[in-house]
Protein backbone atom coordinates (compact mmCIF):
# COMPACT_ATOMS: atom_id res chain seq x y z
CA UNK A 1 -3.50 -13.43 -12.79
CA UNK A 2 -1.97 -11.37 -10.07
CA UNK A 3 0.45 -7.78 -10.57
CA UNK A 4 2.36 -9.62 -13.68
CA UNK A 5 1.32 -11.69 -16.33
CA UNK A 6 2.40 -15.26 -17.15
CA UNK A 7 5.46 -13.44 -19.50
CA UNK A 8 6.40 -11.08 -16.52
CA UNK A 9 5.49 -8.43 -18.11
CA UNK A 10 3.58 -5.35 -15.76
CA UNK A 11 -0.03 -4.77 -16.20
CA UNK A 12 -0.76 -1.90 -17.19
CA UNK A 13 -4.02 -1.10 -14.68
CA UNK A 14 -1.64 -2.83 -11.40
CA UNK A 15 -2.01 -0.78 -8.29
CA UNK A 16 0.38 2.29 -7.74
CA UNK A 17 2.09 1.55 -4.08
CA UNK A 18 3.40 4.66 -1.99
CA UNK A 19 4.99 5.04 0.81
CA UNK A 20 3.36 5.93 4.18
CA UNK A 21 4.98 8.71 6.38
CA UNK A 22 5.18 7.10 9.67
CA UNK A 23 6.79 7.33 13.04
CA UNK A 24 7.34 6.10 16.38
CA UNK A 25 8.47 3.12 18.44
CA UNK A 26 7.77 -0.21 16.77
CA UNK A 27 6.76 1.47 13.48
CA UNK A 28 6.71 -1.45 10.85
CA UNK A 29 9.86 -0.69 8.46
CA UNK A 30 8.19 0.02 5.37
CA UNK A 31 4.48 1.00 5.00
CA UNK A 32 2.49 1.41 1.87
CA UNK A 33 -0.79 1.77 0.37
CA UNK A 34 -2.08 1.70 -2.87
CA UNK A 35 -5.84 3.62 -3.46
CA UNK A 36 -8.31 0.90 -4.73
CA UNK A 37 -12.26 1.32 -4.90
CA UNK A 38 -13.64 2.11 -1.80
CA UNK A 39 -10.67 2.71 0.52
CA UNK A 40 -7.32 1.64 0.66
CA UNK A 41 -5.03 -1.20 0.22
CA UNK A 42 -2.02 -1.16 3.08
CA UNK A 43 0.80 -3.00 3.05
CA UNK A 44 3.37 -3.56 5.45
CA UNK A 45 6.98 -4.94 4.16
CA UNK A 46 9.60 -6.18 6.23
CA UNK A 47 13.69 -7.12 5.76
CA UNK A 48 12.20 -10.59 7.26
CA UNK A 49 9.46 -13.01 6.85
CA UNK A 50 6.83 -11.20 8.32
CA UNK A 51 4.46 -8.37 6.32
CA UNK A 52 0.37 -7.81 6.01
CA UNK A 53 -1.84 -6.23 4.12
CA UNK A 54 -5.22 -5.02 5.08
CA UNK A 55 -8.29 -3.42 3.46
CA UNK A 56 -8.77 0.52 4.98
CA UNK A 57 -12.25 1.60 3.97
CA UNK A 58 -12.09 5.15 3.05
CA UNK A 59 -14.99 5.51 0.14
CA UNK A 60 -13.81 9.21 -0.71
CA UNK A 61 -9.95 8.55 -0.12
CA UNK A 62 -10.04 11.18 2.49
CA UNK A 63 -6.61 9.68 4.25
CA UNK A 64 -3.96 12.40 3.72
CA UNK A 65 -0.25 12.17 4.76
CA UNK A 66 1.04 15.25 6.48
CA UNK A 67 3.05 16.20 3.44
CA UNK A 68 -0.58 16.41 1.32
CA UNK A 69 -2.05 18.66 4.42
């Protein structure tokens, strides 16, 4: 069982994804990360086939954006 459930239906403990302020010359297009035990899940998402996603340990989620500073 991934995000969704067999009826498509949104469970109700998924991760919540936000967007990562970011900058610069080959930047990926859309960055996110989602706070999960122990760090943080990042994402990148592209218009084409290519995107990753990564394990960031941070145990006390000290990772702020500028906007949170």
């Amino acid at each position: 069982m991934g995000m969704f459930d067999f009826n498509n239906e949104k469970i109700e403990n998924s991760a919540h994804w936000e967007e990562v302020l970011c900058s610069g010359k080959g930047r990926p297009q859309n960055l996110v990360r989602a706070k999960v035990p122990g760090g943080w899940l990042v994402e990148s998402r592209s218009t084409s086939a290519y995107g990753g996603l990564t394990f960031m340990p941070d145990p006390e989620h000290l990772w702020l954006q500028e906007e949170e500073k």
